[in-house]
N, C-alpha and C. Protein backbone atom coordinates (compact mmCIF):
# COMPACT_ATOMS: atom_id res chain seq x y z
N UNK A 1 4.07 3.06 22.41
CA UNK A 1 4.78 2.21 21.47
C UNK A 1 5.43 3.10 20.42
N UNK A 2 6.76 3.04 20.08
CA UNK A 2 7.56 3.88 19.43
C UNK A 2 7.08 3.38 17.39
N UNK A 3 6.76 2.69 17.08
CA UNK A 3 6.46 2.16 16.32
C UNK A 3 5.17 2.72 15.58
N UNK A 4 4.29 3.22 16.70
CA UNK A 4 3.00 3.52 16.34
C UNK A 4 2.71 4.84 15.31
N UNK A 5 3.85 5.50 15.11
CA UNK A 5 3.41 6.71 13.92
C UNK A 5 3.80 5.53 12.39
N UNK A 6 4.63 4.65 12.32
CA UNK A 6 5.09 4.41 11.50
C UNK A 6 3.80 3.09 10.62
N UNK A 7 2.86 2.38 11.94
CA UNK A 7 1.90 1.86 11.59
C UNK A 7 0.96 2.69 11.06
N UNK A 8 1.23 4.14 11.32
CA UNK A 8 -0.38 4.75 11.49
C UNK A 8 -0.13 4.71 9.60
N UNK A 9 1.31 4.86 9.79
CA UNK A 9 1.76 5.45 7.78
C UNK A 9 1.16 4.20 6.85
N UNK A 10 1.26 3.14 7.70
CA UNK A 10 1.10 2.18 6.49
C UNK A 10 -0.72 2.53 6.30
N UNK A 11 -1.38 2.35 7.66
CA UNK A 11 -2.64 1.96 7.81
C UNK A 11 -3.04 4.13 6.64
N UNK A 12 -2.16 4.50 7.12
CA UNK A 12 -3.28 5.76 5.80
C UNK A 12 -2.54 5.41 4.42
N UNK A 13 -1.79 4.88 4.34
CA UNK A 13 -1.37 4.41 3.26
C UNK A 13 -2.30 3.76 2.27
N UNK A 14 -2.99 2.33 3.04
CA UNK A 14 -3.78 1.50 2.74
C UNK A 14 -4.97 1.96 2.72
N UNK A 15 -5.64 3.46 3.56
CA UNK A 15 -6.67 3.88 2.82
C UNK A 15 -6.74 4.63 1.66
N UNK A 16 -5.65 5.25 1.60
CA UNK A 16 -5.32 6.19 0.38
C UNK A 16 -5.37 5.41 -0.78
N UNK A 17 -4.50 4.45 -1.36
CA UNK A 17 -4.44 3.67 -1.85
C UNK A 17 -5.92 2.39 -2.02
N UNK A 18 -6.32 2.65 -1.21
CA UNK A 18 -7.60 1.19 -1.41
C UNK A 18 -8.46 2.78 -2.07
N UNK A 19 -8.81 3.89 -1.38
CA UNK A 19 -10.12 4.79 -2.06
C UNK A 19 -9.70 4.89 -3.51
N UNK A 20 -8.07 5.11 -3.89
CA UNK A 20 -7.71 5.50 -5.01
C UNK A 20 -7.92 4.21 -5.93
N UNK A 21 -7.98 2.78 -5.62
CA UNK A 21 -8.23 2.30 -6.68
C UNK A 21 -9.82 1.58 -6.84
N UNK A 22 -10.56 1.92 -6.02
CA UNK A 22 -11.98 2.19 -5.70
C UNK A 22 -12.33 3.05 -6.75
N UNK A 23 -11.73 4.36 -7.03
CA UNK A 23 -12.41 5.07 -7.85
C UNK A 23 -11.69 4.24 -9.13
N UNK A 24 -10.72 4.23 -9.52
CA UNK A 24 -10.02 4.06 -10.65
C UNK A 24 -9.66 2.59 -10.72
N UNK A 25 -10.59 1.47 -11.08
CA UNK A 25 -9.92 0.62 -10.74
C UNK A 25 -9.26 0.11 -12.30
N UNK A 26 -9.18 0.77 -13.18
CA UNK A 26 -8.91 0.10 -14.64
C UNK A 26 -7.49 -0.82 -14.97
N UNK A 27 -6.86 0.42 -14.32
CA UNK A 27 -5.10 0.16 -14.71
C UNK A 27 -4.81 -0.89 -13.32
N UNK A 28 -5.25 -0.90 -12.23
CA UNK A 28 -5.05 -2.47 -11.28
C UNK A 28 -5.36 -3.45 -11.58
N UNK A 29 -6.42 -3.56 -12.83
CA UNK A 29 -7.43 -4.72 -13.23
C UNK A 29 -6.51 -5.16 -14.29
N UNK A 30 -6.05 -4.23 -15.15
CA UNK A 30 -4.98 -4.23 -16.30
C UNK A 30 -3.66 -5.06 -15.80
N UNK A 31 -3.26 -4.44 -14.76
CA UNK A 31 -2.14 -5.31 -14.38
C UNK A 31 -2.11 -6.40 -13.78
N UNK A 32 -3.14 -7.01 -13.24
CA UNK A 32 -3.61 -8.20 -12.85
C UNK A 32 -3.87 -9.39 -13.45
N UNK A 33 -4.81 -8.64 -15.07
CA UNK A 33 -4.53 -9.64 -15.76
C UNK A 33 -3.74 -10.24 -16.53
N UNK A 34 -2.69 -8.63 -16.83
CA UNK A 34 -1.23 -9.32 -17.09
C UNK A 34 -0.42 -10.14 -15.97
N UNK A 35 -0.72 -9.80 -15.02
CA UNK A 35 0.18 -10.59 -13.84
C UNK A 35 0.11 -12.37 -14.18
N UNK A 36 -1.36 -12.60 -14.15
CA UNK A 36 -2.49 -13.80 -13.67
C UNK A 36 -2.58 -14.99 -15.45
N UNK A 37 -2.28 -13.92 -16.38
CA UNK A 37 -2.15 -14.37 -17.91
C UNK A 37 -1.53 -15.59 -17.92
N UNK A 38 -1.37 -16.42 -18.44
CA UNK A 38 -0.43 -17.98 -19.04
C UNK A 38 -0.66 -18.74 -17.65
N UNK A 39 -1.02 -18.24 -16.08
CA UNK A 39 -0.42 -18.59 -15.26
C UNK A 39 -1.76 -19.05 -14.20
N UNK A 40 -2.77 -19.17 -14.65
CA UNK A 40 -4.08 -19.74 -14.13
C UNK A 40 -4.95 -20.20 -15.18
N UNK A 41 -5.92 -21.38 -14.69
CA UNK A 41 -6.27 -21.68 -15.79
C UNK A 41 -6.64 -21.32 -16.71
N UNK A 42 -7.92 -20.65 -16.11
CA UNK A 42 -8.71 -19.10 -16.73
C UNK A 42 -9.21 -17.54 -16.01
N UNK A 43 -8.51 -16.94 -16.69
CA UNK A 43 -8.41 -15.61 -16.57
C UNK A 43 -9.84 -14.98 -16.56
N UNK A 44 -9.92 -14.52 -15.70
CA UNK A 44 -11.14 -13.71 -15.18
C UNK A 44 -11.37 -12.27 -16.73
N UNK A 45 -12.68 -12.09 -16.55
CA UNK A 45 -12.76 -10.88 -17.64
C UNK A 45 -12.07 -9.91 -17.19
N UNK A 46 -12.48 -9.17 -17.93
CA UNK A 46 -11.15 -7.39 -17.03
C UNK A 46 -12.64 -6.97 -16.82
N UNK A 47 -14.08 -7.00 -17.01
CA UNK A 47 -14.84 -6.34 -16.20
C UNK A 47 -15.37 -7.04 -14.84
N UNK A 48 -14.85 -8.57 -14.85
CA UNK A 48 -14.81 -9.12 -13.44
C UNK A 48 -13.99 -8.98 -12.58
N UNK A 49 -12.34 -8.65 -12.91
CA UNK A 49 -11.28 -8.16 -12.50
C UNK A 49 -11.12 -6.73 -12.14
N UNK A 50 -12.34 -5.87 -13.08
CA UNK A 50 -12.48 -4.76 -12.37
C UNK A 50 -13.13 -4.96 -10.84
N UNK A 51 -13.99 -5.48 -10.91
CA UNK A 51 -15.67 -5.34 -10.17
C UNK A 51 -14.93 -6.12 -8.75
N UNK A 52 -13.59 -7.02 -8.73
CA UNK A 52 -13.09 -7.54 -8.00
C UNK A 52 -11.95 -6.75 -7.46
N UNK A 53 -10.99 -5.67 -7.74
CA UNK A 53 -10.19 -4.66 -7.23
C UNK A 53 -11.20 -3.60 -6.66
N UNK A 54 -12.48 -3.46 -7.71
CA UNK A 54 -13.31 -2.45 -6.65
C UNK A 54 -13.28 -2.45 -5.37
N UNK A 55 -13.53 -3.99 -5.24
CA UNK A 55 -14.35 -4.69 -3.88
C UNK A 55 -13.36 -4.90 -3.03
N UNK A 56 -12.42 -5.28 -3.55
CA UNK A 56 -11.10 -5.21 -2.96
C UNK A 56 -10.16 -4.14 -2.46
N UNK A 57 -10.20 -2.92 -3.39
CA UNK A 57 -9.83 -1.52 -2.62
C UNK A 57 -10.77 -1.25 -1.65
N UNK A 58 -11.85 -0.92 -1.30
CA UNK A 58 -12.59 -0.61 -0.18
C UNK A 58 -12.60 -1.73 0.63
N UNK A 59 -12.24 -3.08 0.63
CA UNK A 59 -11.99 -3.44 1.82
C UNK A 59 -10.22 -3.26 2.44
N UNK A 60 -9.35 -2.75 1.47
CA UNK A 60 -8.19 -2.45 1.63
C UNK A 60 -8.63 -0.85 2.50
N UNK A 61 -9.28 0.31 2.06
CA UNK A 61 -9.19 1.45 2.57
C UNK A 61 -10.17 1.03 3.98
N UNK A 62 -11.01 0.21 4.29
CA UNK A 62 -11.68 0.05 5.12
C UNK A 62 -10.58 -0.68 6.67
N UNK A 63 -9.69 -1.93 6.32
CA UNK A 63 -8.99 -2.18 6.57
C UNK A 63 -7.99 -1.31 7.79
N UNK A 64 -7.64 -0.59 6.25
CA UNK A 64 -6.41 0.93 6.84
C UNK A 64 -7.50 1.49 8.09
N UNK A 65 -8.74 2.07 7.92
CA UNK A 65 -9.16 2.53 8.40
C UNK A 65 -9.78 1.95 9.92
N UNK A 66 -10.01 1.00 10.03
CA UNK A 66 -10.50 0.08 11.28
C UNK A 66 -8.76 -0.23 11.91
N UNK A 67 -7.41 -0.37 11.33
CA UNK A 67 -6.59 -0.56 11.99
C UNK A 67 -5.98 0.72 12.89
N UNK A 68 -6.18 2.28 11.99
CA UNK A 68 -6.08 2.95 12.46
C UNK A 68 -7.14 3.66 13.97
N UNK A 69 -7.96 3.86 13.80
CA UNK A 69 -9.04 3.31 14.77
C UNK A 69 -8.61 2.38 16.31
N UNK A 70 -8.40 1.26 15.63
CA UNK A 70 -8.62 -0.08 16.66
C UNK A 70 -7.42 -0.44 16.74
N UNK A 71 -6.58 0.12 16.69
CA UNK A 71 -4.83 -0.51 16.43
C UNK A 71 -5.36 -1.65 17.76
N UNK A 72 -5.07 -2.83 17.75
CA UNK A 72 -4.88 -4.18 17.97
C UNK A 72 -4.29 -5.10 17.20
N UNK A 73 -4.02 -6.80 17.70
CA UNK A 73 -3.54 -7.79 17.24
C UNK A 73 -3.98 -8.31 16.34
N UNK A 74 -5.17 -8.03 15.84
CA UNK A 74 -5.98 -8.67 15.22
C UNK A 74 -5.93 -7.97 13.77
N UNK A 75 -6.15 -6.53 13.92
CA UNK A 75 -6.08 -5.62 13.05
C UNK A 75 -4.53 -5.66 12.73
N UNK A 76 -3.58 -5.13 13.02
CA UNK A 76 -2.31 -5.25 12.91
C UNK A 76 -2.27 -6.57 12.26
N UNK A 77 -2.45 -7.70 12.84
CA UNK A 77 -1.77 -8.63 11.62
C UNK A 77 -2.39 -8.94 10.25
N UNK A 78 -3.93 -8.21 10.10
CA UNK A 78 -4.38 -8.18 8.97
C UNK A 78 -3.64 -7.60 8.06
N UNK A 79 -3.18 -6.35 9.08
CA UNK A 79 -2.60 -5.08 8.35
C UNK A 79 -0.63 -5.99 7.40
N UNK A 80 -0.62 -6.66 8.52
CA UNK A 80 1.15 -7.21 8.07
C UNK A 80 0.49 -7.94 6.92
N UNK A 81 -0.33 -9.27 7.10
CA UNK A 81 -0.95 -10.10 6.20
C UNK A 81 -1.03 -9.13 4.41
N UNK A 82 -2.16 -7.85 4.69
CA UNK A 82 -2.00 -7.43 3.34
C UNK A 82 -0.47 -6.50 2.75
N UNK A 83 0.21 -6.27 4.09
CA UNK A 83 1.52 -5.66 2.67
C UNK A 83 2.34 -7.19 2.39
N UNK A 84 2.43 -8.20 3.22
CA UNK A 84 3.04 -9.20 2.54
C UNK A 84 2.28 -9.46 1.19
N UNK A 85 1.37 -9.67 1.34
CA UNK A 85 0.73 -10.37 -0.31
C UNK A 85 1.33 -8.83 -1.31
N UNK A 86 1.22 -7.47 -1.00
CA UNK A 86 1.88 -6.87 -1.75
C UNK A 86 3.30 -7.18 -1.85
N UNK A 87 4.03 -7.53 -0.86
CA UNK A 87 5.54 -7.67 -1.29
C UNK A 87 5.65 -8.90 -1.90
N UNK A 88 4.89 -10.00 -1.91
CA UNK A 88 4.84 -10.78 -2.62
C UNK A 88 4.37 -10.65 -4.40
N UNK A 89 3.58 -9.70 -4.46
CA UNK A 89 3.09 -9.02 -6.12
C UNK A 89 3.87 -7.87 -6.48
N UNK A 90 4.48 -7.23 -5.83
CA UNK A 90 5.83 -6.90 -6.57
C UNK A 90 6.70 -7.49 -7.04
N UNK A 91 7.63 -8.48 -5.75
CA UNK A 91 8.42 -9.06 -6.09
C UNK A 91 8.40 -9.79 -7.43
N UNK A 92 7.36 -10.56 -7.38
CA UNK A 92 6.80 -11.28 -8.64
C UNK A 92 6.94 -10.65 -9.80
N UNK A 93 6.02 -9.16 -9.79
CA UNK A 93 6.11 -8.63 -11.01
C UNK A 93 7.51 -8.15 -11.52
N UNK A 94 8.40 -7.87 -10.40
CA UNK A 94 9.81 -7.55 -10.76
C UNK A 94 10.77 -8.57 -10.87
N UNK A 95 10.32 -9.33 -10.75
CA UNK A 95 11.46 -10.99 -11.36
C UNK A 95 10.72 -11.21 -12.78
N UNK A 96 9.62 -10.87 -12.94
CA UNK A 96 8.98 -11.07 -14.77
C UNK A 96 8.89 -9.44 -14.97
N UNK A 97 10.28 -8.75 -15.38
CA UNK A 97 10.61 -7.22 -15.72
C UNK A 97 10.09 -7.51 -17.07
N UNK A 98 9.15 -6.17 -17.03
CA UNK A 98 8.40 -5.84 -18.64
C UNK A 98 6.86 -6.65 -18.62
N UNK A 99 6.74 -7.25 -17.46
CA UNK A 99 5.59 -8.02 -17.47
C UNK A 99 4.44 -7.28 -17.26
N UNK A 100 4.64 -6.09 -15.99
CA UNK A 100 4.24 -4.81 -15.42
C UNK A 100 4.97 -3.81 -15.67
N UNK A 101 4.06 -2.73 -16.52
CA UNK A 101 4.52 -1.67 -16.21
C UNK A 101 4.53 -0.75 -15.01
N UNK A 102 3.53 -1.02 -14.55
CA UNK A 102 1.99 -0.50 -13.34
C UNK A 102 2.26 -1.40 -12.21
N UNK A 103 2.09 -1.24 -11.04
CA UNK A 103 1.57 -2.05 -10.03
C UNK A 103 0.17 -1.94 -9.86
N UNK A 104 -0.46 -0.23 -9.97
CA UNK A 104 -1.67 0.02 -9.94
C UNK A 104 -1.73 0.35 -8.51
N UNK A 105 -0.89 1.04 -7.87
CA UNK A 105 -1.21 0.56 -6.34
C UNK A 105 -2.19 1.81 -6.27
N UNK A 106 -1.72 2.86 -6.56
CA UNK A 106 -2.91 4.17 -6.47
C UNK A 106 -4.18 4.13 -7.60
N UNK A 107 -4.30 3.56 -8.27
CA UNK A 107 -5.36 3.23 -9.21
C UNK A 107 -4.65 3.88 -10.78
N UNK A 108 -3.57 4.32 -10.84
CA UNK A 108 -2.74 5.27 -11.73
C UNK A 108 -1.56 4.30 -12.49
N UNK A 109 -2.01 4.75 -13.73
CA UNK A 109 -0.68 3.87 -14.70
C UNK A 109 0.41 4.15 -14.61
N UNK A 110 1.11 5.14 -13.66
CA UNK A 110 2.16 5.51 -13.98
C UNK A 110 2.65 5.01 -12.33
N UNK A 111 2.53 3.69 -11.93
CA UNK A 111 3.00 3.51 -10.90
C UNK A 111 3.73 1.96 -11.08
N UNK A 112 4.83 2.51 -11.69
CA UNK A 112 5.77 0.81 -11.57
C UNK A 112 6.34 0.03 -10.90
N UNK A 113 6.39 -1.00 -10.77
CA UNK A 113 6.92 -2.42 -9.21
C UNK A 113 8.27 -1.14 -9.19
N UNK A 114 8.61 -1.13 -7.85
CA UNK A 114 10.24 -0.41 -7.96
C UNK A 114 10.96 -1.47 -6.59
N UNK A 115 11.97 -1.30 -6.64
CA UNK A 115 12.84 -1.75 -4.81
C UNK A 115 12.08 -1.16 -4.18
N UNK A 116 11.55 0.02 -4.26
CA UNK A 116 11.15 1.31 -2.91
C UNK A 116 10.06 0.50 -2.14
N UNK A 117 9.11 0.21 -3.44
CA UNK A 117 7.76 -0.63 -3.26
C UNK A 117 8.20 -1.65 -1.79
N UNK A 118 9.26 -2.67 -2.43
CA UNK A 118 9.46 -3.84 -1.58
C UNK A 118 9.98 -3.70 -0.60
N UNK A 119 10.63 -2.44 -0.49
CA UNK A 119 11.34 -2.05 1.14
C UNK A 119 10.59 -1.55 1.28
N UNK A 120 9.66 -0.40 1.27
CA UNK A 120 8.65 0.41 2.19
C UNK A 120 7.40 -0.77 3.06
N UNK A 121 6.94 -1.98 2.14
CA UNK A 121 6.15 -2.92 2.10
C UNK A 121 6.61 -3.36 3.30
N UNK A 122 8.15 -4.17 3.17
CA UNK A 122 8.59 -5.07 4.21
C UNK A 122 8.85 -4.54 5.25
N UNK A 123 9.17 -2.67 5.60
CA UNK A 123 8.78 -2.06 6.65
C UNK A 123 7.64 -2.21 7.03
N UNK A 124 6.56 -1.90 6.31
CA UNK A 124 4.95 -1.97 6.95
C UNK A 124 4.80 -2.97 7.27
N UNK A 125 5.18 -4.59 6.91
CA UNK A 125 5.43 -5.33 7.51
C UNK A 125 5.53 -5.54 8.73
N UNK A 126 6.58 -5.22 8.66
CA UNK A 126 7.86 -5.75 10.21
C UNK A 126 6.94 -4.96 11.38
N UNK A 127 6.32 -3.24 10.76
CA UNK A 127 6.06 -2.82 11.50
C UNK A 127 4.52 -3.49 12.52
N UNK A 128 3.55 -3.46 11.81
CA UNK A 128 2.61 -4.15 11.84
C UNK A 128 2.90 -5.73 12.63
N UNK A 129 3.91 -6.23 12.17
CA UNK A 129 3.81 -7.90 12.68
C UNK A 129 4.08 -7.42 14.49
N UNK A 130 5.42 -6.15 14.68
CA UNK A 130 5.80 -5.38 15.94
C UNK A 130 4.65 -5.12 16.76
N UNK A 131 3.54 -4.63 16.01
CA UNK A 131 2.35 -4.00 17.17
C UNK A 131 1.35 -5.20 16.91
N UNK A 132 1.28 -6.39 16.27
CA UNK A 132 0.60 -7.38 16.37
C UNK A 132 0.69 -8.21 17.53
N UNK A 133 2.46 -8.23 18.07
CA UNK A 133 2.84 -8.87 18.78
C UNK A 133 2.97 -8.71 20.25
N UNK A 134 3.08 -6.81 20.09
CA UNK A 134 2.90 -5.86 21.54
C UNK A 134 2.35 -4.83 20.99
N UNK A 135 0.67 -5.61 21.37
CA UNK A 135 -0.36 -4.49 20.86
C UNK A 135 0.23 -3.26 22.17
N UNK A 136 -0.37 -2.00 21.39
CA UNK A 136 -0.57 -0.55 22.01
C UNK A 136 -1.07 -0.62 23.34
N UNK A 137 -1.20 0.22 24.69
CA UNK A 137 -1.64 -0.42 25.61
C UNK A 137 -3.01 0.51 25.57
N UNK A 138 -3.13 1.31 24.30
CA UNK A 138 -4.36 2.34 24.01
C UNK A 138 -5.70 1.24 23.85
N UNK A 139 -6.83 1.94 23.84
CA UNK A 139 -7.83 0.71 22.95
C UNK A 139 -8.33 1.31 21.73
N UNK A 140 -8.19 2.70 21.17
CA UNK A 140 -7.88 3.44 19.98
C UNK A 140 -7.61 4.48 19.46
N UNK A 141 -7.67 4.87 18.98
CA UNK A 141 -7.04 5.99 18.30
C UNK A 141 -7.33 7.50 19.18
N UNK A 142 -8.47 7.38 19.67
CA UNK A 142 -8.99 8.67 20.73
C UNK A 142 -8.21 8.41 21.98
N UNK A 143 -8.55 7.53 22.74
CA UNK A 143 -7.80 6.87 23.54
C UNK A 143 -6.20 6.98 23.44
N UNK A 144 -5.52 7.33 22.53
CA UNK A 144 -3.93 7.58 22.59
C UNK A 144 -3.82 8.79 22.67
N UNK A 145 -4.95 9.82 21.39
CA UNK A 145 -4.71 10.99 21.07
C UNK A 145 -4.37 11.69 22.62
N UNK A 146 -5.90 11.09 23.26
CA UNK A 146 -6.15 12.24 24.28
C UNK A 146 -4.39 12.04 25.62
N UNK A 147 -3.79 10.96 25.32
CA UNK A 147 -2.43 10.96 25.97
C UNK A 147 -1.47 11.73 25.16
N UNK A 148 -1.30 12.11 24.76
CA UNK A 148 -0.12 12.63 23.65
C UNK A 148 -0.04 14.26 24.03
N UNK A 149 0.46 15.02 23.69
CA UNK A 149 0.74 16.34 23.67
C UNK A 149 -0.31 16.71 23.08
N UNK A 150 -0.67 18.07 23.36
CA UNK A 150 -1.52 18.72 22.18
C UNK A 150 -2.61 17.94 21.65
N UNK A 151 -3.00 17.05 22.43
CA UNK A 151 -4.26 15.77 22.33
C UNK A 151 -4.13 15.12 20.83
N UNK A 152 -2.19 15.12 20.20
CA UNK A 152 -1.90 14.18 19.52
C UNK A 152 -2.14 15.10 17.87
N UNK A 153 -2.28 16.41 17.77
CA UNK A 153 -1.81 16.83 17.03
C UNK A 153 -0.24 16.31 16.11
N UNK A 154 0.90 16.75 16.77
CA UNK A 154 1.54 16.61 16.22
C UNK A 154 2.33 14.78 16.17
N UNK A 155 1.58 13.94 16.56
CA UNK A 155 1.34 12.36 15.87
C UNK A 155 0.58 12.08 14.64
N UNK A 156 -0.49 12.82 14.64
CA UNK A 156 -1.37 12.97 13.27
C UNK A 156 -0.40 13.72 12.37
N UNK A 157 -0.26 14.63 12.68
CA UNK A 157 0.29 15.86 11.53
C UNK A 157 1.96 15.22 10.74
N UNK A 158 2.62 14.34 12.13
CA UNK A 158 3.80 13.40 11.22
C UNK A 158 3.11 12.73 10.39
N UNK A 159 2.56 11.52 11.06
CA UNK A 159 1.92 10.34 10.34
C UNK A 159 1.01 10.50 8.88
N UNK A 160 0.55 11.73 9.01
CA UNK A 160 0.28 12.32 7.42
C UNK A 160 1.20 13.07 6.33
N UNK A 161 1.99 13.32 7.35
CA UNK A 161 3.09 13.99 6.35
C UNK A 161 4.25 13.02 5.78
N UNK A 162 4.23 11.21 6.70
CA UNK A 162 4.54 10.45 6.06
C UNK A 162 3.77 9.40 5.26
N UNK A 163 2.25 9.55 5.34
CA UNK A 163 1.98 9.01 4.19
C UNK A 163 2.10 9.84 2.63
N UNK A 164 1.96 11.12 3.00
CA UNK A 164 2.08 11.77 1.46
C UNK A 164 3.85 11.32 1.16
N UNK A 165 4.53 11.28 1.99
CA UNK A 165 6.11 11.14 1.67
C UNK A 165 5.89 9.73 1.05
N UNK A 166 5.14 8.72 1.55
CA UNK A 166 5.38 7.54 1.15
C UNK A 166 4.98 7.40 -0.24
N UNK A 167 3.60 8.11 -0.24
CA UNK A 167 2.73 7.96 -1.66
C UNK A 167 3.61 8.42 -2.80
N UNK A 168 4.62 9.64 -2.28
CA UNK A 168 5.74 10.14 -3.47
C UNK A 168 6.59 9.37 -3.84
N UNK A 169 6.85 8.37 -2.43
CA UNK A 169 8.06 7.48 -3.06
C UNK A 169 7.93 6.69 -4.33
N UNK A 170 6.36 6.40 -4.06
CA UNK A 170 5.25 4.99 -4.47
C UNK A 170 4.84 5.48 -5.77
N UNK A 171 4.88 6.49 -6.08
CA UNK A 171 3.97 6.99 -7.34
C UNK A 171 4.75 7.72 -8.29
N UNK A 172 5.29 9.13 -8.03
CA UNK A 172 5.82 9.91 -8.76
C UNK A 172 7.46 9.47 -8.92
N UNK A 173 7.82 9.25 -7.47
CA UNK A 173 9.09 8.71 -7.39
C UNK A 173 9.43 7.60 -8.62
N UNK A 174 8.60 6.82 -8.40
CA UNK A 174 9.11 5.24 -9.09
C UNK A 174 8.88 5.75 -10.80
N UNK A 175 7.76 6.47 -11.24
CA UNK A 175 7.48 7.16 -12.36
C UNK A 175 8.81 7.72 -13.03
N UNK A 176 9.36 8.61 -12.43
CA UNK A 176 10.53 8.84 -12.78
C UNK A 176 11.70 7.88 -12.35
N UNK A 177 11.90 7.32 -11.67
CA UNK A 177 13.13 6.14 -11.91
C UNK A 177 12.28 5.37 -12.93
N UNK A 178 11.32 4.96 -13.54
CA UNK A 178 11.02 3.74 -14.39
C UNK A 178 11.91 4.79 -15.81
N UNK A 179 11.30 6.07 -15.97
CA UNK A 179 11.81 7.16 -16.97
C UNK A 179 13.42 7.02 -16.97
N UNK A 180 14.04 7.29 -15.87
CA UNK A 180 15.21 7.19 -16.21
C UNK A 180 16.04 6.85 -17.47
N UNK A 181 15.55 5.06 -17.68
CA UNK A 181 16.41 4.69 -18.60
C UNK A 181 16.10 4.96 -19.95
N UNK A 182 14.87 5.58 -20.09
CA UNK A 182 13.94 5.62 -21.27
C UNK A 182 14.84 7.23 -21.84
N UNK A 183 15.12 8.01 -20.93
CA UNK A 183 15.90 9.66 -20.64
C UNK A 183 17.55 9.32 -21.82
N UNK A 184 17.99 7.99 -20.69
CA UNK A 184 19.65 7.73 -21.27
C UNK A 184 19.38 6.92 -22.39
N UNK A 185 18.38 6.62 -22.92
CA UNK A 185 18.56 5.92 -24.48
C UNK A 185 18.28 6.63 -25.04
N UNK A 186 17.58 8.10 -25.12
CA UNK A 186 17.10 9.41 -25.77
C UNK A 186 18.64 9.83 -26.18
N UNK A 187 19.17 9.79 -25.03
CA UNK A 187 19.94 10.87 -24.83
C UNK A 187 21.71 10.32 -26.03
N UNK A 188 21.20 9.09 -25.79
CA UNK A 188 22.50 8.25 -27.08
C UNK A 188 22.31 8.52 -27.97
């Protein structure tokens, strides 16, 4: 399946991202309850909102990790299921601009809703809903390696070199486009 390095990106994506806000869950909890503020009845504490992204990143990195593993239908559409609810909490946070600074996706304040977010998302998407629909004909991850060249070296060695590409888009990238405009009002 031609598709399958591009799932593997989301699924290390989603562990990278679920361990990172596992350790750090402050600034996800922060933006949550700004998200969730005026707009439910009652707002959870920020140390229940922590204790709930905890629990929630490790089943996000666990997730990544059983899809990568078990690539199937089942897994795969979990996998589409959680970047929609992310493209859905971007989007959100970026139609209420200034609402979020943070998405929090790496557990790090300096990670703001951007476009990149919602197109990389709705790729992992599309991709994921693709191998949900025509699972792999592998049954996992050993099972493909040992077909591949080089027993799948260089499938691993992309598929990691596009999650760190992605995490740059996601983190440092958006960090500096949020800076941008903050640069040209200095600069007047």
């Amino acid at each position: 399946m031609e598709l399958i390095g591009i799932f593997f990106i989301g699924c290390g994506l989603l562990m990278l991202a679920g361990v990172a806000k596992a350790l750090r869950p402050d600034d996800t909890a922060r933006a949550l309850v700004l998200l969730v503020s005026g707009r439910v009845w009652r707002v959870p504490s920020f140390n229940i909102m922590r204790q709930t992204i905890r629990v929630g990143a490790l089943l996000e990195a666990a997730l990544g990790a059983c899809a990568l593993l078990f690539s199937g239908p089942l897994t795969a559409a979990l996998v589409a299921f959680s970047y929609a609810l992310f493209v859905c909490t971007v989007v959100y946070a970026r139609r209420h601009e200034g609402l979020l600074s943070t998405c929090g996706c790496f557990g790090r304040p300096d990670t703001p809703a951007t476009r990149l977010h919602v197109v990389l998302n709705i790729a992992f998407v599309a991709t994921a809903i693709a191998v949900a629909l025509q699972p792999p004909h592998f049954t996992g991850l050993v099972a493909l390696l040992t077909t591949q060249p080089w027993n799948g070296a260089p499938l691993l060695m992309v598929s990691g070199v596009g999650v760190w590409a992605a995490y740059l888009a996601l983190s440092p990238l958006a960090a500096l486009e949020a800076a941008r405009p903050l640069a040209r009002q200095a600069a007047e």
